[in-house]
C-alpha atoms as a PDB file:
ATOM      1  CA  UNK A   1     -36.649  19.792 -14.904  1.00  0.00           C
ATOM      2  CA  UNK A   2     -33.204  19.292 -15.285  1.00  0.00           C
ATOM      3  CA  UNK A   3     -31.229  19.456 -18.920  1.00  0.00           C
ATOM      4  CA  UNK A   4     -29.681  15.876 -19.079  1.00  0.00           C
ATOM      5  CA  UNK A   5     -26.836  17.436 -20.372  1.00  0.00           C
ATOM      6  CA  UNK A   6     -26.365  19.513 -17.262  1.00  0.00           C
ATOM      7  CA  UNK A   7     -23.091  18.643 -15.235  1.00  0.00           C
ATOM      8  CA  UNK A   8     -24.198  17.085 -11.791  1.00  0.00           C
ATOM      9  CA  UNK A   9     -24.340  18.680  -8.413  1.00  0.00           C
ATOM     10  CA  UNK A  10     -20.475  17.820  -7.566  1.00  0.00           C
ATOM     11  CA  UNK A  11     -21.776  17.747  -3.703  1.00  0.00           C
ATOM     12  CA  UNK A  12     -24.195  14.432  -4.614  1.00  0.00           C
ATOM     13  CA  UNK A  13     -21.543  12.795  -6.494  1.00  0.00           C
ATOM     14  CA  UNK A  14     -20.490   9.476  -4.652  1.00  0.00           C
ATOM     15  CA  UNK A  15     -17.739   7.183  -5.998  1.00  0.00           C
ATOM     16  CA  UNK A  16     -19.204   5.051  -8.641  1.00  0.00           C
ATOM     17  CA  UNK A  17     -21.943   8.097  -9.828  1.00  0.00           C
ATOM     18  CA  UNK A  18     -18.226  10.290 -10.499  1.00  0.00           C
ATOM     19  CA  UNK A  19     -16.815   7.120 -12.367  1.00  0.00           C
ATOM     20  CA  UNK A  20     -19.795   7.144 -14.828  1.00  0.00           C
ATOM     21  CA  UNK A  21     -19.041  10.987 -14.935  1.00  0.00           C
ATOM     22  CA  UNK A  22     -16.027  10.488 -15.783  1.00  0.00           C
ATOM     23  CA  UNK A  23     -16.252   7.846 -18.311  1.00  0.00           C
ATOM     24  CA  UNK A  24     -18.703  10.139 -20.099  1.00  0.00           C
ATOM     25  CA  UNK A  25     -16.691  13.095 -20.223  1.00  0.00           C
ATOM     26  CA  UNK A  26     -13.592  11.313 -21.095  1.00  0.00           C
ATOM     27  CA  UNK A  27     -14.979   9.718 -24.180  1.00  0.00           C
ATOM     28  CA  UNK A  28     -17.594  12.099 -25.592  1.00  0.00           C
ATOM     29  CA  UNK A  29     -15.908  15.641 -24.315  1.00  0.00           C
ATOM     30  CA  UNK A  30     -12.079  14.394 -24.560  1.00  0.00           C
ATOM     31  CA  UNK A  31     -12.651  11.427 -26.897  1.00  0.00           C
ATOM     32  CA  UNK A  32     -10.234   9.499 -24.764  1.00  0.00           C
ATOM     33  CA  UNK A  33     -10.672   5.616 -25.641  1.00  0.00           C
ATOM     34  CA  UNK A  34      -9.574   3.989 -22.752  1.00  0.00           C
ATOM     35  CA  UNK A  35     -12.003   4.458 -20.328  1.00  0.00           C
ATOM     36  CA  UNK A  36     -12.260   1.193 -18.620  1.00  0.00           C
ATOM     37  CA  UNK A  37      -8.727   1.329 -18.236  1.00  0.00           C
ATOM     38  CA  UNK A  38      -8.941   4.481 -16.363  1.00  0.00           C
ATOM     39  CA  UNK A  39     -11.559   2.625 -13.987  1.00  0.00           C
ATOM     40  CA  UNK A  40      -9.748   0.011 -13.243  1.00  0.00           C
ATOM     41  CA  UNK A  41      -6.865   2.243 -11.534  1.00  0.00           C
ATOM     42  CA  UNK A  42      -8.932   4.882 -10.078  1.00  0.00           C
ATOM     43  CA  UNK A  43     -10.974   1.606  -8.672  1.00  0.00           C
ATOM     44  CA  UNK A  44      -7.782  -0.515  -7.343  1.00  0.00           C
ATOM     45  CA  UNK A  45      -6.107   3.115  -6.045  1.00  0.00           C
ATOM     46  CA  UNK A  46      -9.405   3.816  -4.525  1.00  0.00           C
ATOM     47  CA  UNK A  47      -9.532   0.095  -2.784  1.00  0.00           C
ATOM     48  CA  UNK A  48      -5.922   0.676  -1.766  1.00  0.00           C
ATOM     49  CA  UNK A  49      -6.203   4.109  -0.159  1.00  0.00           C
ATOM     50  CA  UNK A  50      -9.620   2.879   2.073  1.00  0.00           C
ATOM     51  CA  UNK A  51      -7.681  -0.074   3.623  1.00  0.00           C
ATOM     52  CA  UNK A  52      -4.165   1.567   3.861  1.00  0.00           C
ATOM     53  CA  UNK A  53      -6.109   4.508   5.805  1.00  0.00           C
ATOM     54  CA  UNK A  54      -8.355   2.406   7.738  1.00  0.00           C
ATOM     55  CA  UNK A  55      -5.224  -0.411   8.805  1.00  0.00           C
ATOM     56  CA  UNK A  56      -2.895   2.844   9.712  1.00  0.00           C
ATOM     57  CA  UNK A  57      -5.957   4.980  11.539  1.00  0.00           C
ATOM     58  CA  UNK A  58      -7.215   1.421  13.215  1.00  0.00           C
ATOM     59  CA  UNK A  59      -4.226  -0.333  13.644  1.00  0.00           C
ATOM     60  CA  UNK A  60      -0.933   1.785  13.361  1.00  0.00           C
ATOM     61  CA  UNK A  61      -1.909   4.842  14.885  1.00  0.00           C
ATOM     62  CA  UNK A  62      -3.776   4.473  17.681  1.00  0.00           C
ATOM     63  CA  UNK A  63      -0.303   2.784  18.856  1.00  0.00           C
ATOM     64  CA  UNK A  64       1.932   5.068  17.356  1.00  0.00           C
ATOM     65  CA  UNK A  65       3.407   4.057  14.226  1.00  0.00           C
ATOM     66  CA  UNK A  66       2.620   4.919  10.844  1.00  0.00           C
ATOM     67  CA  UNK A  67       1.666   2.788   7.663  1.00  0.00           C
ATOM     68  CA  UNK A  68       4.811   3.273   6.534  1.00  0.00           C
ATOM     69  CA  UNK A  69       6.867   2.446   9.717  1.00  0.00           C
ATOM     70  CA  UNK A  70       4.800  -0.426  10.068  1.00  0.00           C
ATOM     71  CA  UNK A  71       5.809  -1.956   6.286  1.00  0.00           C
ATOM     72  CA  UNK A  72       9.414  -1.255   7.080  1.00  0.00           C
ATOM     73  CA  UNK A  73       9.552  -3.232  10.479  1.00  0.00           C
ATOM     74  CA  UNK A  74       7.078  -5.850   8.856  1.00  0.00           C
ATOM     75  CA  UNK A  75       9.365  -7.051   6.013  1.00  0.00           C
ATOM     76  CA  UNK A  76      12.856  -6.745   8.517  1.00  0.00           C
ATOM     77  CA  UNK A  77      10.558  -8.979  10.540  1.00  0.00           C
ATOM     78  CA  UNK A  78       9.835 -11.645   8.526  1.00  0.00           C
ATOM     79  CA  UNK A  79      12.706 -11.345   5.945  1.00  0.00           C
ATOM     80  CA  UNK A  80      15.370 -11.125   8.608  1.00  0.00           C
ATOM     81  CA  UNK A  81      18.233  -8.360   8.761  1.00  0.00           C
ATOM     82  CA  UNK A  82      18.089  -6.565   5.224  1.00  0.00           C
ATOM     83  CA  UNK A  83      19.890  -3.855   4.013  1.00  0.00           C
ATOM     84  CA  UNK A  84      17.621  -0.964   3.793  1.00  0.00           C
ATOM     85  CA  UNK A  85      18.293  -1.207  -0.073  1.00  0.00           C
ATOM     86  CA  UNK A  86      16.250  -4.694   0.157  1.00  0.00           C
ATOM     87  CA  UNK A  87      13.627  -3.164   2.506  1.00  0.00           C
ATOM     88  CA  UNK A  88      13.142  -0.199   0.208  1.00  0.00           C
ATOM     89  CA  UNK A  89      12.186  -3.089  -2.893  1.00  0.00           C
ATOM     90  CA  UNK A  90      10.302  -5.078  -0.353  1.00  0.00           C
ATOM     91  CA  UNK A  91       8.425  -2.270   0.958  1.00  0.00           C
ATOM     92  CA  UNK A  92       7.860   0.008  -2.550  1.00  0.00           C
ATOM     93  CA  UNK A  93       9.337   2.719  -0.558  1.00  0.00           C
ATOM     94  CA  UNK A  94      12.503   4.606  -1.706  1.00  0.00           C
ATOM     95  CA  UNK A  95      15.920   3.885   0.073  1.00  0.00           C
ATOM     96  CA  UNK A  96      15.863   7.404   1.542  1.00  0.00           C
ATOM     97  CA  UNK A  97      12.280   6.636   2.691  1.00  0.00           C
ATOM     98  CA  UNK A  98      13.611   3.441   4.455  1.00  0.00           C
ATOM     99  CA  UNK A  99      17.004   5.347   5.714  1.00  0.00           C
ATOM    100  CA  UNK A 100      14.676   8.199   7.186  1.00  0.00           C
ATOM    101  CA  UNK A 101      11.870   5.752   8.730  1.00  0.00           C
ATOM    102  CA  UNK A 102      14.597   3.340   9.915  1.00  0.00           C
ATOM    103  CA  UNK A 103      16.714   6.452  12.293  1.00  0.00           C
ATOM    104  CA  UNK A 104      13.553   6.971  14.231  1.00  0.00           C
ATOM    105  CA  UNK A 105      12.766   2.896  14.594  1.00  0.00           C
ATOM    106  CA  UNK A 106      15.991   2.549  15.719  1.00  0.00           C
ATOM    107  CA  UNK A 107      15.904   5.221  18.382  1.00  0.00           C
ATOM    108  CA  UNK A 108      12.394   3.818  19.641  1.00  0.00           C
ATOM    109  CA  UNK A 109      14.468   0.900  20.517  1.00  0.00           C
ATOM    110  CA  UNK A 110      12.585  -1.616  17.696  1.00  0.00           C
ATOM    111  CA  UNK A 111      15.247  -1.866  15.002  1.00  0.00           C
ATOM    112  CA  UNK A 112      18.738  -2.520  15.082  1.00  0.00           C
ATOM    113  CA  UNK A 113      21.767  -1.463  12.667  1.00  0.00           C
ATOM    114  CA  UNK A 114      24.783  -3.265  12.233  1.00  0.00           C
ATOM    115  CA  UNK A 115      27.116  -3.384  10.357  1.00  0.00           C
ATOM    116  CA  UNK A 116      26.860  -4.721   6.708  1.00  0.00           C
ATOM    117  CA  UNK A 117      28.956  -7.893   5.571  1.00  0.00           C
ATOM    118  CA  UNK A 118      30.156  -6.587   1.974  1.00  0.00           C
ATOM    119  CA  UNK A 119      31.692  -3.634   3.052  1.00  0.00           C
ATOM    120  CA  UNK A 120      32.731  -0.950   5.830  1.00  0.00           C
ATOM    121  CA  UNK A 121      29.840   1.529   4.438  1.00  0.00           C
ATOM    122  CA  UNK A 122      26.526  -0.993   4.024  1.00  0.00           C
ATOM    123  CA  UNK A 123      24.658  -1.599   7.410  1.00  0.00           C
ATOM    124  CA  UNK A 124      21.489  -4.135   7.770  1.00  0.00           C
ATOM    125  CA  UNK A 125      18.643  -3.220   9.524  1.00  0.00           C
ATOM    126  CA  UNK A 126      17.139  -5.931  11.939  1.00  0.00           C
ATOM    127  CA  UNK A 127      14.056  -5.885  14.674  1.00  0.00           C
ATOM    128  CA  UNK A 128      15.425  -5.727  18.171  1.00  0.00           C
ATOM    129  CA  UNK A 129      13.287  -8.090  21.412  1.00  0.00           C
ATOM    130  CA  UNK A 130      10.797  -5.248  21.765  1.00  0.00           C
ATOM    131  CA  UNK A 131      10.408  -4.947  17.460  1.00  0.00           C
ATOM    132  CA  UNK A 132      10.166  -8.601  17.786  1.00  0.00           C
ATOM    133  CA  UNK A 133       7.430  -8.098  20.498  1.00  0.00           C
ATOM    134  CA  UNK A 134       5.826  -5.103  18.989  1.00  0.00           C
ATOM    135  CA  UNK A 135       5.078  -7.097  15.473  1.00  0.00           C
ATOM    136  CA  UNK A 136       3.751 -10.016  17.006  1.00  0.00           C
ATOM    137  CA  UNK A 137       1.336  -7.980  18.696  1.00  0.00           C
ATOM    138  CA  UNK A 138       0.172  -5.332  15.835  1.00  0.00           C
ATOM    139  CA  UNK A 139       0.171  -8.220  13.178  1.00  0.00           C
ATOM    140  CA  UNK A 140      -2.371 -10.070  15.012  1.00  0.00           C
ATOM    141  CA  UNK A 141      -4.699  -6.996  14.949  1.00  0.00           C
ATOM    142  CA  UNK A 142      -3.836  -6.316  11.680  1.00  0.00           C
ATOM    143  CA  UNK A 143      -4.174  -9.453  10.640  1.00  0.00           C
ATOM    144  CA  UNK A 144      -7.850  -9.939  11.978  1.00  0.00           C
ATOM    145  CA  UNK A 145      -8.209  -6.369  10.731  1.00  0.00           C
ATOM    146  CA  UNK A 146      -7.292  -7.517   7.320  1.00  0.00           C
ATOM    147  CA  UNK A 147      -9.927 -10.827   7.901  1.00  0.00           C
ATOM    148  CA  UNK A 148     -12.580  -8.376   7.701  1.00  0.00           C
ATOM    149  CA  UNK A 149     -12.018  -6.901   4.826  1.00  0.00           C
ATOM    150  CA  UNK A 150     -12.151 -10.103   2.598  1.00  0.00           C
ATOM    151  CA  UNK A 151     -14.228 -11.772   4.363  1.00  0.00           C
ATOM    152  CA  UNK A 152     -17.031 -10.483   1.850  1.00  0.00           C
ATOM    153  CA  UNK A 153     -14.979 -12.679  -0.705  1.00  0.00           C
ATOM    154  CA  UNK A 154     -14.685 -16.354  -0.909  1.00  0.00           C
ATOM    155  CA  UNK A 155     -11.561 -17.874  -0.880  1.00  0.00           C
ATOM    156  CA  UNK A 156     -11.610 -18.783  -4.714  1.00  0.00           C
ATOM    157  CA  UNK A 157     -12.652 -15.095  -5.049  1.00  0.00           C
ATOM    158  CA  UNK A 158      -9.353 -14.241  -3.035  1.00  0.00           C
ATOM    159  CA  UNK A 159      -6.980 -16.715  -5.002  1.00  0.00           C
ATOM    160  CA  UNK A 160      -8.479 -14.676  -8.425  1.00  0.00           C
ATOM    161  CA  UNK A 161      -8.090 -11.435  -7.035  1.00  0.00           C
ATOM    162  CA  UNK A 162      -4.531 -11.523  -5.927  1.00  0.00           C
ATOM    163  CA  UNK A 163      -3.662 -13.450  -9.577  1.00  0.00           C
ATOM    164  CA  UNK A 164      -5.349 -10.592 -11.416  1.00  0.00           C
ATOM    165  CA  UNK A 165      -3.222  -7.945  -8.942  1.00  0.00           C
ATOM    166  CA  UNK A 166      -0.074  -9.989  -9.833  1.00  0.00           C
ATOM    167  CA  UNK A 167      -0.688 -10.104 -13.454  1.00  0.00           C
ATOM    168  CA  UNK A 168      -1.464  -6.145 -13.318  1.00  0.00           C
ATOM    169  CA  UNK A 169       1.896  -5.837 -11.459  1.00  0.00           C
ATOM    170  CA  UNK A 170       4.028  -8.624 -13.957  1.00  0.00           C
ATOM    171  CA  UNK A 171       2.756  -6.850 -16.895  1.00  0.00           C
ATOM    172  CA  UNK A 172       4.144  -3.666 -16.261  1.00  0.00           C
ATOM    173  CA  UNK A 173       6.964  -4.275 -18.074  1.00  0.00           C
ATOM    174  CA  UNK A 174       5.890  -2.501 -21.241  1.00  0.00           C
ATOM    175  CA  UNK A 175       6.967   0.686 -19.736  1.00  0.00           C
ATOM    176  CA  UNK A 176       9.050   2.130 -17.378  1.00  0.00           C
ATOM    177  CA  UNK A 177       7.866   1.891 -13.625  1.00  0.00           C
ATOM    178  CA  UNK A 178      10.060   2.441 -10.207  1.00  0.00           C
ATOM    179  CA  UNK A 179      10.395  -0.698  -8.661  1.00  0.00           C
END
């Protein structure tokens, strides 16, 4: 018989029996009070890091390009030429991030630079025929990628979920977050 007091076997711990665990210990070892806080962001980080590893390993990869390469040419794509300044905000990726990312995309032939209007220094980034190409065809599996995902939700359930996500995000302002 096992002491209930007895830490689990870490190897039989799944996801939501480790939450519980941690909840626990964080309030009666640690006397931490905000514990549903804490499962709310390990939850949404976990939810976040299963589809950004399953788009990238299903989607991305198998053709190439990484997550991030992908969210760089995606918002140049439908934003138009940016400066890599506006992708970086668009994206949540730093501007050397973008800079870095946006050398190799360039010589793989899908983005363009040019030069920027405001000055002799600022360039814009833009998606060249074959970017154009490329995006039409990975969005569409992507896209049906991302169907199956929510399709355990219904649409109302969707609607909620990205207004919660957005008030999450808008309400940051209470402290100091990158961008």
């Amino acid at each position: 018989m096992q002491d209930s007091a007895a830490p689990p076997d870490p190897d039989t711990l799944d996801f939501w029996s480790f939450i519980a665990l941690a909840n626990r210990r964080l309030s009666e070892e640690f006397g931490f009070r905000h514990q549903l806080a804490t499962e709310v962001l390990l939850t949404l980080n976990r939810a976040s890091n299963l589809v950004t590893y399953d788009l990238e390993s299903a989607v991305h990869r198998p053709r190439g390009r990484s997550w991030s390469a992908f969210r760089v040419l995606f918002v140049v794509w439908l934003a138009g030429p940016l400066e890599p300044s506006a992708a970086a905000r668009l994206t949540g990726m730093s501007r050397a991030a973008v800079s870095n990312l946006a050398k190799t995309l360039v010589g793989e032939g899908l983005l363009a630079r040019t030069p920027g209007e405001t000055d002799g220094r600022s360039v814009r980034l833009s998606l060249t025929e074959a970017g154009q190409a490329e995006m039409l065809q990975v969005f569409q599996a992507q896209n049906e990628r991302e169907a199956g995902w929510v399709e355990v939700l219904t649409e109302a359930e969707q609607r909620v979920l990205v207004m919660l996500l957005d008030k999450l995000i808008s309400g940051r302002a209470g402290f100091a977050t990158r961008r």
